[in-house]
N, C-alpha and C. Protein backbone atom coordinates (compact mmCIF):
# COMPACT_ATOMS: atom_id res chain seq x y z
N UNK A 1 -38.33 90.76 95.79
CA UNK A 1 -37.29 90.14 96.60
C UNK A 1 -36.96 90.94 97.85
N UNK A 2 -36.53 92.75 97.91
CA UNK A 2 -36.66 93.61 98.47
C UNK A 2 -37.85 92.88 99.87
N UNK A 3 -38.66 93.00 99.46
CA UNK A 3 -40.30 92.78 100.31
C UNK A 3 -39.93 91.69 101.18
N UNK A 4 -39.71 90.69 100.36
CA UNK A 4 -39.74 89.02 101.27
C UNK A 4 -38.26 89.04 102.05
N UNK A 5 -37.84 89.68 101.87
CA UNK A 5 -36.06 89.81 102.90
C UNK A 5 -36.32 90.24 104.06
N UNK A 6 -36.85 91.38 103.58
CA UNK A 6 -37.63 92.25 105.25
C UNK A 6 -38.30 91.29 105.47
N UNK A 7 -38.98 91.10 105.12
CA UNK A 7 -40.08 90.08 105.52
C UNK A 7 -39.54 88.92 106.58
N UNK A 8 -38.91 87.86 105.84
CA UNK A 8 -37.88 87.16 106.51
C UNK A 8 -36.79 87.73 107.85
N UNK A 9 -36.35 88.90 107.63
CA UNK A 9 -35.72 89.81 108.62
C UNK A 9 -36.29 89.71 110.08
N UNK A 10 -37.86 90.28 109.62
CA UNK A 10 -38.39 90.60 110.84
C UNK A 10 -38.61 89.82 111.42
N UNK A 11 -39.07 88.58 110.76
CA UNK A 11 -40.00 87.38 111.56
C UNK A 11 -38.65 86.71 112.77
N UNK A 12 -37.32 87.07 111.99
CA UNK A 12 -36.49 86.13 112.68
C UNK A 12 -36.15 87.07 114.00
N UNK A 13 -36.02 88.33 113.66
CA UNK A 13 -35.76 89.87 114.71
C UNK A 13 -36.98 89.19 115.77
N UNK A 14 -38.11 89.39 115.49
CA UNK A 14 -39.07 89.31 116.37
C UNK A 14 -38.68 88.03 117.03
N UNK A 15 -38.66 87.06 116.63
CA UNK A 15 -38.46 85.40 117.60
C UNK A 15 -37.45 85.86 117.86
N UNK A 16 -36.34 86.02 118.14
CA UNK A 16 -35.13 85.79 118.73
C UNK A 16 -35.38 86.97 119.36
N UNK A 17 -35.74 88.69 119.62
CA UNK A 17 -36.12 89.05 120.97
C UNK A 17 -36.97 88.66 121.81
N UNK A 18 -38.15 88.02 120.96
CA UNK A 18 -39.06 87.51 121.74
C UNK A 18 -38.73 86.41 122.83
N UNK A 19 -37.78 85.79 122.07
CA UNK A 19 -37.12 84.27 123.40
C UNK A 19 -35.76 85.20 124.37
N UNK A 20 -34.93 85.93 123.68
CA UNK A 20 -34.30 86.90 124.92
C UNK A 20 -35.07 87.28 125.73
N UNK A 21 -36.23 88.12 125.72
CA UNK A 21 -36.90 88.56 126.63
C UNK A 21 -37.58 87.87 127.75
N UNK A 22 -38.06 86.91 127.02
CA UNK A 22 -38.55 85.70 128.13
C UNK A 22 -37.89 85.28 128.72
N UNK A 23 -36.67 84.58 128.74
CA UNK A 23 -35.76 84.30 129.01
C UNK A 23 -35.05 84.65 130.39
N UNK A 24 -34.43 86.17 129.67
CA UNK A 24 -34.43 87.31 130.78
C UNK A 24 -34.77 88.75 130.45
N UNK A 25 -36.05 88.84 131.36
CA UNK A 25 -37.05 89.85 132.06
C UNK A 25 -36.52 91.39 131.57
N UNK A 26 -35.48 91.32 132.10
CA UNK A 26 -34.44 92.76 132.51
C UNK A 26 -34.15 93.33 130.86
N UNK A 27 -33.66 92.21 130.26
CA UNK A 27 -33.57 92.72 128.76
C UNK A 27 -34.60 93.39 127.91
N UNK A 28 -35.81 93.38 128.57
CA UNK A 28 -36.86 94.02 127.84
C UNK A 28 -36.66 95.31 127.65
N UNK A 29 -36.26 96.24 128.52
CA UNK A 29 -35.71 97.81 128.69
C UNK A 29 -35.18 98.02 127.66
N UNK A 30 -34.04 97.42 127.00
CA UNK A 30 -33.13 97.64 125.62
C UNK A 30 -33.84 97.30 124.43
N UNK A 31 -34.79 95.78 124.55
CA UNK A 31 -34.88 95.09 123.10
C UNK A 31 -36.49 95.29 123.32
N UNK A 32 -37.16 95.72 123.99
CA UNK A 32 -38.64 95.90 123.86
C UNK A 32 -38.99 96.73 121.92
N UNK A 33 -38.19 97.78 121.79
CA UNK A 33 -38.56 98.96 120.89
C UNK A 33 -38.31 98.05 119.99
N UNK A 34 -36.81 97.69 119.55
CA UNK A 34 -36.30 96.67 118.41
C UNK A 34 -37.28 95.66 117.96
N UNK A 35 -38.03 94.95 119.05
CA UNK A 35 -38.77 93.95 119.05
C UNK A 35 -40.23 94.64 118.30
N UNK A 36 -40.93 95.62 118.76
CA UNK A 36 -42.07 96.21 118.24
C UNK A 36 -41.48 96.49 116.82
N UNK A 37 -40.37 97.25 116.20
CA UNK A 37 -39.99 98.06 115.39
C UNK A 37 -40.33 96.53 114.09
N UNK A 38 -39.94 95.51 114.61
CA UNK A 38 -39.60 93.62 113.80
C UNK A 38 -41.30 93.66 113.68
N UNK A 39 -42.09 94.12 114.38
CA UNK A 39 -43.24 93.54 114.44
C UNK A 39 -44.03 94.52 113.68
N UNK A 40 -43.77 95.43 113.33
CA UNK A 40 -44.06 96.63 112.39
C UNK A 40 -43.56 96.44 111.08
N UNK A 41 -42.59 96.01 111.23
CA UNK A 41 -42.14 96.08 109.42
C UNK A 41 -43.19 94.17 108.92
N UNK A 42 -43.31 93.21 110.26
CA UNK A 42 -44.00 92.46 109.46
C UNK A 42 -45.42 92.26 109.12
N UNK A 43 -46.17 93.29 109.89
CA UNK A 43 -47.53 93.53 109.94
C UNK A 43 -47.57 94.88 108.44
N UNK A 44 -46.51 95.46 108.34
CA UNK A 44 -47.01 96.05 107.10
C UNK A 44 -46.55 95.65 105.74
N UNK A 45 -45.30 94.35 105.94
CA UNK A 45 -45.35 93.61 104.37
C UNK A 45 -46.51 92.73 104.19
N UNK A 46 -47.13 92.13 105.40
CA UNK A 46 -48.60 91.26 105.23
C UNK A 46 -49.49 91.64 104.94
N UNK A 47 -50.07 93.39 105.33
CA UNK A 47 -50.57 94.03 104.71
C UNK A 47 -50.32 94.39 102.94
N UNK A 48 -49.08 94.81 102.60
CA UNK A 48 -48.72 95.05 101.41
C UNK A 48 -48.94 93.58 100.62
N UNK A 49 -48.85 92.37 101.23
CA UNK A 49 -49.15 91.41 100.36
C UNK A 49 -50.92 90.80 100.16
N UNK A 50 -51.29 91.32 101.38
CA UNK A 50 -52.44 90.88 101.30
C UNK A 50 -53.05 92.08 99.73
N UNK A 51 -52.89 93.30 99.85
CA UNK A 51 -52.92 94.44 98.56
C UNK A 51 -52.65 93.44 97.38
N UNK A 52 -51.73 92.94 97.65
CA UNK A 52 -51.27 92.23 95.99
C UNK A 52 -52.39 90.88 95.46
N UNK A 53 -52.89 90.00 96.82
CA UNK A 53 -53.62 89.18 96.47
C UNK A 53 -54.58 89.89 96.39
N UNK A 54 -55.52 90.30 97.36
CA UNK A 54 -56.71 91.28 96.57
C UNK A 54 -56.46 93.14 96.41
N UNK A 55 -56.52 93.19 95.77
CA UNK A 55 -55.77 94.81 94.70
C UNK A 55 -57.25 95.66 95.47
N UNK A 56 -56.87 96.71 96.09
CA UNK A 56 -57.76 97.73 96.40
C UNK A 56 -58.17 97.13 97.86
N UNK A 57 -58.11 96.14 98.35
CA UNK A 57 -58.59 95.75 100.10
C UNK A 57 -57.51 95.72 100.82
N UNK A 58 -56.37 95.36 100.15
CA UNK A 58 -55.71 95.63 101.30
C UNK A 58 -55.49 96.63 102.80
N UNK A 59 -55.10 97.73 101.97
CA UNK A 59 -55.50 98.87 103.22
C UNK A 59 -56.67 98.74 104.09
N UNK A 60 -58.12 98.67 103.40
CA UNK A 60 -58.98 98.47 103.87
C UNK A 60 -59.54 97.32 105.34
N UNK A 61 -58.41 96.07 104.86
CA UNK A 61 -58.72 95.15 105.77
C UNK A 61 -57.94 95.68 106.91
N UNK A 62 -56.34 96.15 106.53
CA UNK A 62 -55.46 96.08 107.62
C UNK A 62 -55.81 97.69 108.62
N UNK A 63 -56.68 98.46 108.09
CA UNK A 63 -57.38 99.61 108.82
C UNK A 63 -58.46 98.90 109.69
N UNK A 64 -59.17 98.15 109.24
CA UNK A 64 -60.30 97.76 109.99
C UNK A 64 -59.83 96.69 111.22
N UNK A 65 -58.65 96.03 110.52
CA UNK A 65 -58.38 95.09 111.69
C UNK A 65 -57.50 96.08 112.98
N UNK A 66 -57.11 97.24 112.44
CA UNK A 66 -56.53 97.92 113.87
C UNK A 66 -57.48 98.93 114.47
N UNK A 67 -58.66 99.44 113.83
CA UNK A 67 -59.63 99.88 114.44
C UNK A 67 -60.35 98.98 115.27
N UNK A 68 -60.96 97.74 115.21
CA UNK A 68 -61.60 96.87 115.73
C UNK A 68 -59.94 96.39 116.74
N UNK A 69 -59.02 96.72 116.98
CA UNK A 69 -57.87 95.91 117.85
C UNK A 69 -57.88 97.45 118.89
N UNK A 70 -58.02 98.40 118.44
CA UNK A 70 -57.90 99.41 119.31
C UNK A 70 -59.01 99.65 120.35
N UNK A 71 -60.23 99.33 119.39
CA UNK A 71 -61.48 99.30 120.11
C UNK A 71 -61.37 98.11 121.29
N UNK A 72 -61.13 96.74 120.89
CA UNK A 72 -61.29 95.90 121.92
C UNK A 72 -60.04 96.17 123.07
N UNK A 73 -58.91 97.03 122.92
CA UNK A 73 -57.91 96.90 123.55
C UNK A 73 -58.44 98.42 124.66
N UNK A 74 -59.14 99.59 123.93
CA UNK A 74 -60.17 100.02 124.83
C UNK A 74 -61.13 99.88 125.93
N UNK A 75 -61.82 99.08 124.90
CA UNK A 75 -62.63 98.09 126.12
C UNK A 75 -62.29 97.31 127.08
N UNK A 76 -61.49 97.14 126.91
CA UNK A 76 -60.59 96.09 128.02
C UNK A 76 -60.18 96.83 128.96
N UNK A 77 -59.83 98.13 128.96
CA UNK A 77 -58.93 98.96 129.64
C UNK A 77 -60.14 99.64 130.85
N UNK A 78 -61.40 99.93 129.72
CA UNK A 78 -62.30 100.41 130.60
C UNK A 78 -62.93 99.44 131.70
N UNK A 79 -63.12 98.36 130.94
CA UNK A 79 -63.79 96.76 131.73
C UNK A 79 -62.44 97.18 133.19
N UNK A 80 -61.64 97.11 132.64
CA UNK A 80 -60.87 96.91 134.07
C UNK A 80 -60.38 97.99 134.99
N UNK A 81 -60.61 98.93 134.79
CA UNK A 81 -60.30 100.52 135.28
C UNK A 81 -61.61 100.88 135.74
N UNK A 82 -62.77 101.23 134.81
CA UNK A 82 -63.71 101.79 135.06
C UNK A 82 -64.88 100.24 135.98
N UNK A 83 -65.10 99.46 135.18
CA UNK A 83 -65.58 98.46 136.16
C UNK A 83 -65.67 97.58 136.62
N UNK A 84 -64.44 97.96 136.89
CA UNK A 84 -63.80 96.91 138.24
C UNK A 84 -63.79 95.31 137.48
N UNK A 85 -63.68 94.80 136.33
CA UNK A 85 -63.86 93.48 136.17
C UNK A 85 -62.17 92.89 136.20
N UNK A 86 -62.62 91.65 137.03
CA UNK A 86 -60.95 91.12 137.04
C UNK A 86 -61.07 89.62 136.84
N UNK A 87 -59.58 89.10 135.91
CA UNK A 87 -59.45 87.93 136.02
C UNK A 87 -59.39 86.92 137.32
N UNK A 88 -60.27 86.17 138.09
CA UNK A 88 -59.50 85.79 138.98
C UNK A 88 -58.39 84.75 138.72
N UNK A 89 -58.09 84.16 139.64
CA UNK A 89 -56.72 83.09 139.69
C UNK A 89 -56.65 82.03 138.71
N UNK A 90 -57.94 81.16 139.26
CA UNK A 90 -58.70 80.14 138.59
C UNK A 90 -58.64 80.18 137.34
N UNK A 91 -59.25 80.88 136.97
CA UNK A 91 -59.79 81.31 135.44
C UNK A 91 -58.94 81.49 134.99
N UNK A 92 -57.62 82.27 135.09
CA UNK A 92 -55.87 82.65 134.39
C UNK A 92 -55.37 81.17 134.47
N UNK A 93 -55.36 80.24 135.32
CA UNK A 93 -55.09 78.38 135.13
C UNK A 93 -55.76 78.01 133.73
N UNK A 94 -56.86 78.45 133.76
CA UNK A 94 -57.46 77.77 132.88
C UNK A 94 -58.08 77.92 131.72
N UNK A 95 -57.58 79.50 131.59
CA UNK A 95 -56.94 80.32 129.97
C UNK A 95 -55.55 79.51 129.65
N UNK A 96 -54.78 79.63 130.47
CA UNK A 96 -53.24 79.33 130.18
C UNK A 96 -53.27 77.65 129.96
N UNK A 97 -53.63 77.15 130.74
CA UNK A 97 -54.34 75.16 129.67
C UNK A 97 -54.59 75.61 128.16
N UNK A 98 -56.05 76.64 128.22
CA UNK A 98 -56.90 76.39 126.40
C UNK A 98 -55.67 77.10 125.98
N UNK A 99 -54.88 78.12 126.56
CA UNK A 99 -53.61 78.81 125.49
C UNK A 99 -52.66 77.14 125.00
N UNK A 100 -52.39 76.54 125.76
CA UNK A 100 -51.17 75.03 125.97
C UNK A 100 -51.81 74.24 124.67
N UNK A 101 -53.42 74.32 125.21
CA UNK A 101 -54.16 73.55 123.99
C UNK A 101 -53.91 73.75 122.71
N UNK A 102 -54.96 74.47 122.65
CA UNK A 102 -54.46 75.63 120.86
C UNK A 102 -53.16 75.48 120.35
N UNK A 103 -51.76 75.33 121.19
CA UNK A 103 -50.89 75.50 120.85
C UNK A 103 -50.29 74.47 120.49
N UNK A 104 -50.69 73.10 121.08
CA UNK A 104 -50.59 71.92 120.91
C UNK A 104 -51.79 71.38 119.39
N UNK A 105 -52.89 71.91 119.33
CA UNK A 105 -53.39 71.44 118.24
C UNK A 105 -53.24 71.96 117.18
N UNK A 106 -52.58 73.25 117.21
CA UNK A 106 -51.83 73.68 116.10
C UNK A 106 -50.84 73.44 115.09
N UNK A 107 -49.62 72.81 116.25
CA UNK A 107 -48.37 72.29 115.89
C UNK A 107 -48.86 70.90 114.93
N UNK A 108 -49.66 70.41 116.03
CA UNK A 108 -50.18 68.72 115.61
C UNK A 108 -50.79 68.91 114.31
N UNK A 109 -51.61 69.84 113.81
CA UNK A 109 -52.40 70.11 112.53
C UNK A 109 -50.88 70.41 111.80
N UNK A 110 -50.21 71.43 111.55
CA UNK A 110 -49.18 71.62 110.71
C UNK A 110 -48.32 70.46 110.39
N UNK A 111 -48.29 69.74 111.27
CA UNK A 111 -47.10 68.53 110.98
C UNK A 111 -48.03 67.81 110.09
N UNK A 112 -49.64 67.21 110.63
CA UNK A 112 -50.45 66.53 109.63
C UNK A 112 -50.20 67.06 108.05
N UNK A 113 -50.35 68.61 108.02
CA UNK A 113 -51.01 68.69 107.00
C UNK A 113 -50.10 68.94 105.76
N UNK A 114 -47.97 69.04 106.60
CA UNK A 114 -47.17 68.35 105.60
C UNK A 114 -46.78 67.14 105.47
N UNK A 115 -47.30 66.74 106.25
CA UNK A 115 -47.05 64.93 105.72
C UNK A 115 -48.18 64.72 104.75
N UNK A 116 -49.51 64.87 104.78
CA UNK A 116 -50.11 64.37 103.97
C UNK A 116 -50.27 64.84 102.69
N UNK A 117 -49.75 66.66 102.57
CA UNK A 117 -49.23 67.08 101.69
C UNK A 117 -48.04 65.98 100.72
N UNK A 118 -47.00 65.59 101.47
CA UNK A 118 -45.61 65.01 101.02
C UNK A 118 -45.87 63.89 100.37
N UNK A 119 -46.84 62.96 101.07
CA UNK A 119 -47.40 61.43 100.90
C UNK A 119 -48.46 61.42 100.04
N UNK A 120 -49.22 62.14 99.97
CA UNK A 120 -50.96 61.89 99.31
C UNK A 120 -51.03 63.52 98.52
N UNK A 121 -50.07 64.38 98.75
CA UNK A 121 -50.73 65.56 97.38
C UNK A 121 -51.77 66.12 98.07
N UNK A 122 -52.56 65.82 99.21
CA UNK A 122 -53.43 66.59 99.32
C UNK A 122 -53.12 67.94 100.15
N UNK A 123 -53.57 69.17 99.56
CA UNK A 123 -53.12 69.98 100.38
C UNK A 123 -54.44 70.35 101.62
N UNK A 124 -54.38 70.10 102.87
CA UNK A 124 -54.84 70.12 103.94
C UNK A 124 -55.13 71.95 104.41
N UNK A 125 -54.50 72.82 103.99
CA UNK A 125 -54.56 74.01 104.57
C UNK A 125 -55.47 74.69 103.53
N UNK A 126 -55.43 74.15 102.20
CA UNK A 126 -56.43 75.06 101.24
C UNK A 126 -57.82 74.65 101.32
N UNK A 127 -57.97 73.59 101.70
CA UNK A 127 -58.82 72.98 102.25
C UNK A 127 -59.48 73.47 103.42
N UNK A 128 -58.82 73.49 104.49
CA UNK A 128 -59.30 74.24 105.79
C UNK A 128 -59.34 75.50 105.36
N UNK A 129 -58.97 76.64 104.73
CA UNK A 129 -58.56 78.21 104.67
C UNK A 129 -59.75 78.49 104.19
N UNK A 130 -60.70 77.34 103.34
CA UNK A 130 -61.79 77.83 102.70
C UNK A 130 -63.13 77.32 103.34
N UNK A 131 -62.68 76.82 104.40
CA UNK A 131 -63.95 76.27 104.85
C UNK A 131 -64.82 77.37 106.04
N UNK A 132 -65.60 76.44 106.69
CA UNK A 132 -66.56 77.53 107.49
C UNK A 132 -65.92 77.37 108.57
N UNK A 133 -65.26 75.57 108.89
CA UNK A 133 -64.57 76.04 110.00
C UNK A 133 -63.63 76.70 110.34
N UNK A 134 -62.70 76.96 109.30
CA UNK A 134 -62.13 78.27 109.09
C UNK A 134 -62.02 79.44 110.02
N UNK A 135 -63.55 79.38 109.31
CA UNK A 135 -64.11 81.18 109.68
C UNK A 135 -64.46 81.14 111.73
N UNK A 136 -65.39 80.00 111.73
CA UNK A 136 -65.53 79.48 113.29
C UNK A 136 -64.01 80.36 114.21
N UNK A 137 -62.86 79.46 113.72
CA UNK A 137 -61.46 79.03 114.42
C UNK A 137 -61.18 80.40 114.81
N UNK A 138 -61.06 81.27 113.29
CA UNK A 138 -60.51 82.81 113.58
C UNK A 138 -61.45 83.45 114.67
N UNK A 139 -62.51 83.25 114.72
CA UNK A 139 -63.49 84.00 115.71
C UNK A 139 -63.15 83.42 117.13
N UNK A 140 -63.30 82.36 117.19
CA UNK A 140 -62.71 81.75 118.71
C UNK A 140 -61.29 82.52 119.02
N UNK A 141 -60.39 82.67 118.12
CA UNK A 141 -59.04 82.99 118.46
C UNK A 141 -58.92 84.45 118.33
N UNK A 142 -59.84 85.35 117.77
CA UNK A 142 -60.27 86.29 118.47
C UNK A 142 -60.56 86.75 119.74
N UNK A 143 -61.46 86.29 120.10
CA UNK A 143 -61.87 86.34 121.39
C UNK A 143 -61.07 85.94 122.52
N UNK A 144 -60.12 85.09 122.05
CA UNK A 144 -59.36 84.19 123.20
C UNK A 144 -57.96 85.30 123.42
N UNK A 145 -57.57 86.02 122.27
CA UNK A 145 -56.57 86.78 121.98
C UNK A 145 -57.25 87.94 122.82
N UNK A 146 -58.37 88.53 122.94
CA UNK A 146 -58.89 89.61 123.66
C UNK A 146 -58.81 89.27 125.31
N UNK A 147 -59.21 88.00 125.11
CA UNK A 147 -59.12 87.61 127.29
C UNK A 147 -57.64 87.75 127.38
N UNK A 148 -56.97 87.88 126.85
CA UNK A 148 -55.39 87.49 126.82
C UNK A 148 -54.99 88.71 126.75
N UNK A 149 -55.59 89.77 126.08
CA UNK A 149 -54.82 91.06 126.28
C UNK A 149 -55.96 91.55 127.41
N UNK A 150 -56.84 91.43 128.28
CA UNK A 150 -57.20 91.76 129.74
C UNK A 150 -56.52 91.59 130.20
N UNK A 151 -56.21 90.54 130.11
CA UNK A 151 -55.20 89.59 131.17
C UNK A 151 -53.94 90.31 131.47
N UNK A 152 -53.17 90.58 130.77
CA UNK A 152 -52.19 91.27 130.40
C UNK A 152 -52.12 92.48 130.85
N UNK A 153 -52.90 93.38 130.33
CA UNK A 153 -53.59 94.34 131.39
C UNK A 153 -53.46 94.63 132.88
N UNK A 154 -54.38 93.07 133.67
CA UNK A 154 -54.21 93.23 134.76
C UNK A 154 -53.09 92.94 135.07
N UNK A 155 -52.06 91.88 134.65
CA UNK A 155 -50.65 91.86 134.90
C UNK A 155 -49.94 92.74 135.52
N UNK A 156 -49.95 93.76 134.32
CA UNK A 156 -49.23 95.10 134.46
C UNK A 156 -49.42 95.87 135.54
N UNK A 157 -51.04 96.34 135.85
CA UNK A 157 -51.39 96.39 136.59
C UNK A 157 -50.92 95.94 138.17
N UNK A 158 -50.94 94.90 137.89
CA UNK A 158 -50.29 94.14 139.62
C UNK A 158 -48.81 94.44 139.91
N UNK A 159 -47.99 94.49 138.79
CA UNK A 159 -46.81 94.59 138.45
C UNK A 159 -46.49 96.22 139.21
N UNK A 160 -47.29 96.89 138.90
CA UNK A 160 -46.69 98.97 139.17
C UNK A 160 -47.63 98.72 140.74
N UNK A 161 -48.76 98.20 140.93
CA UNK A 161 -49.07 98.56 142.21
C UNK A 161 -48.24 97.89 143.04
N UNK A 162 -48.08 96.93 142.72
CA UNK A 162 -47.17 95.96 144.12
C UNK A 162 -45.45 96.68 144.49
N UNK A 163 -45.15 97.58 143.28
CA UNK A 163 -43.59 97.94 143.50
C UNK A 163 -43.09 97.30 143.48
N UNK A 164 -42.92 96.57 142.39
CA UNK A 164 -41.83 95.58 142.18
C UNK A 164 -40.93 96.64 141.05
N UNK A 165 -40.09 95.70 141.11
CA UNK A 165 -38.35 96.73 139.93
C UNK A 165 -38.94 97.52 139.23
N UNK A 166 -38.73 98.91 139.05
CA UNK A 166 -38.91 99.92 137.82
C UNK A 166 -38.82 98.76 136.30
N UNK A 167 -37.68 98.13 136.45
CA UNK A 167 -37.28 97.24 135.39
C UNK A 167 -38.30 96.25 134.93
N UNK A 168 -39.01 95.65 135.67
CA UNK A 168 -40.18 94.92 135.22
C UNK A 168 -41.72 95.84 134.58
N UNK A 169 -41.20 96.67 134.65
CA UNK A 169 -42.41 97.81 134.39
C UNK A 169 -41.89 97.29 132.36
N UNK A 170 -41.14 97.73 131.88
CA UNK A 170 -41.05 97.01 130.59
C UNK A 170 -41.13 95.51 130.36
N UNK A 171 -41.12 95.00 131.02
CA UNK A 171 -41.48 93.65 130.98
C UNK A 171 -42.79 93.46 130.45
N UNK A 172 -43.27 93.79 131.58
CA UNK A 172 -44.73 93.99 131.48
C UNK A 172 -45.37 94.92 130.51
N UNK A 173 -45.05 95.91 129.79
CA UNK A 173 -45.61 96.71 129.00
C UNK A 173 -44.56 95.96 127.39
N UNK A 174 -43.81 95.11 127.64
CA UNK A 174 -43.30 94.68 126.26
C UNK A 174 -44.53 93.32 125.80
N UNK A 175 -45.28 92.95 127.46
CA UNK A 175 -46.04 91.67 127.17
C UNK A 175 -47.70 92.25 126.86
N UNK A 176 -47.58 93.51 127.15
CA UNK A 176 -48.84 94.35 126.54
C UNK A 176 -49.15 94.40 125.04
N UNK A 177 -47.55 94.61 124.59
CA UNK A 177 -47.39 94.72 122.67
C UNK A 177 -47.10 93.57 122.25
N UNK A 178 -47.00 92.60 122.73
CA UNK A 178 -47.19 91.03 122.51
C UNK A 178 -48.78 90.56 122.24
N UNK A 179 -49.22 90.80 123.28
CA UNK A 179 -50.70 90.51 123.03
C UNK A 179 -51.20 91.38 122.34
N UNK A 180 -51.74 92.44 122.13
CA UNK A 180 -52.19 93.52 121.02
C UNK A 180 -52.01 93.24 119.68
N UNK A 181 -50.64 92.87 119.40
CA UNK A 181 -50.24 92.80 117.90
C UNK A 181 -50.41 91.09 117.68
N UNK A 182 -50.42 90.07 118.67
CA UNK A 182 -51.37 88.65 118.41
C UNK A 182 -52.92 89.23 118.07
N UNK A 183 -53.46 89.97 118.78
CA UNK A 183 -54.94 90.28 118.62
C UNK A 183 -54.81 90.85 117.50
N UNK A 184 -54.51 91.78 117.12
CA UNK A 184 -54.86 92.31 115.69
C UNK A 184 -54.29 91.16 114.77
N UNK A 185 -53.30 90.37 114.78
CA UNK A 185 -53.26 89.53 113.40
C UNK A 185 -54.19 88.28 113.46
N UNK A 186 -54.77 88.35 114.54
CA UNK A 186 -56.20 87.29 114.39
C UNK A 186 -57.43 87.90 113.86
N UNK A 187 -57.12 88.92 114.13
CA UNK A 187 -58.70 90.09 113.29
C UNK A 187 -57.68 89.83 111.71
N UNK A 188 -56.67 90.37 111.53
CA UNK A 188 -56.60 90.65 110.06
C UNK A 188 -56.72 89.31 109.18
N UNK A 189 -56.64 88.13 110.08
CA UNK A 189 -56.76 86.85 109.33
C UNK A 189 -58.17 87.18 109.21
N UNK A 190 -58.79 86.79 110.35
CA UNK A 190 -60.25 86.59 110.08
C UNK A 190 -61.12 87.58 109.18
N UNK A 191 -60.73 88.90 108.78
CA UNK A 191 -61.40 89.70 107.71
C UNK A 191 -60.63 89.29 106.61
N UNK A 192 -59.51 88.85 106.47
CA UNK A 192 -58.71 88.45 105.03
C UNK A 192 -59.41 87.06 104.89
N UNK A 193 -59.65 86.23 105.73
CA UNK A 193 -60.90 84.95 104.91
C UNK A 193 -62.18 85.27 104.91
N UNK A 194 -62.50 85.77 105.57
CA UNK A 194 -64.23 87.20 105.09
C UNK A 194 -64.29 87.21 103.27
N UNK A 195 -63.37 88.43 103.34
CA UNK A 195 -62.75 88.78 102.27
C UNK A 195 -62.50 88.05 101.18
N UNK A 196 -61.47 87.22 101.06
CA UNK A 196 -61.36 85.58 100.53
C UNK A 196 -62.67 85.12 99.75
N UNK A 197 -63.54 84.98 101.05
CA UNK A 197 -64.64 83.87 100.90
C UNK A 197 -65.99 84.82 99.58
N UNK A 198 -66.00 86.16 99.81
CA UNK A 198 -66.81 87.15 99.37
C UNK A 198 -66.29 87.20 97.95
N UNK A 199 -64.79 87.13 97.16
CA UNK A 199 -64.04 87.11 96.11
C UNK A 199 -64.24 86.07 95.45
């Protein structure tokens, strides 16, 4: 009970700084840490639960998914520091559409898959969780989560060279630990249905 409170705690800590911050910019300076601190306690009860469904992987997955999140969040840093690769304009339009997308066929799948749960018994997500397209989805949203923390990157980037407010400097580095900790919980899904599928 202990576990699922925090649990519940954080998720609600995290959304409600997460929409202050957006909201307004300036508040990031105060609620940036609070906000990471929400996002820490829920990345390590998901870990601790993933331990309980499979006994002895847990650690294992949630190590590998932040080694492989550090590595790509590396690479990214070098891609854009060391050579010279940049998002142009265009291309940030038309990440931020497939982001609108995804986000829209997401919602639309969840609403399906409790109605037809409610009406017909069938459960729609155990169904998908075990399939290959499954495995496909997490890999796309991998990758899409990695252009997204470049992106982000260069943000920041534009943000300290142009001299804009000291104050947006957390803005921008609170939307750095936004994307990072999306990227790693798309790796830890996608090795926890690996995992799954291998059991």
């Amino acid at each position: 009970a202990p576990m699922f409170l925090a649990y519940a705690l954080a998720i609600i800590g995290t959304v409600v700084f997460q929409i202050i911050i957006t909201i307004k910019p300036l508040s990031a300076k105060s609620l940036s840490i609070p906000y990471v601190i929400c996002e820490g306690i829920t990345i390590g009860v998901l870990c601790d639960l993933i331990e309980y469904v499979l006994p002895g992987e847990g650690f294992a997955i949630g190590t590998g998914a932040l080694v492989i999140t550090l590595g790509i969040v590396l690479a990214s840093c070098v891609l854009y520091s060391r050579a010279g690769l940049r998002a142009k304009p265009g291309f940030i339009k038309f990440f931020i559409i497939v982001l609108l997308g995804i986000s829209i066929s997401s919602v639309f799948f969840a609403i399906t898959a409790l109605f037809t749960r409610l009406f017909t018994g069938i459960n729609l997500w155990s169904i998908y969780i075990g399939s290959s397209l499954s495995i496909l989805v997490s890999v796309i949203m991998v990758f899409v989560a990695s252009i997204y923390v470049f992106i982000t990157l260069q943000h920041t980037d534009e943000i300290v060279s142009n001299g804009m407010n000291k104050e947006y400097e957390w803005y921008a580095g609170f939307g750095i630990a936004v994307s990072v900790i999306w990227l790693f919980l798309e790796i830890l899904e996608l090795l926890l249905k690996l995992a799954l599928r291998k059991s």
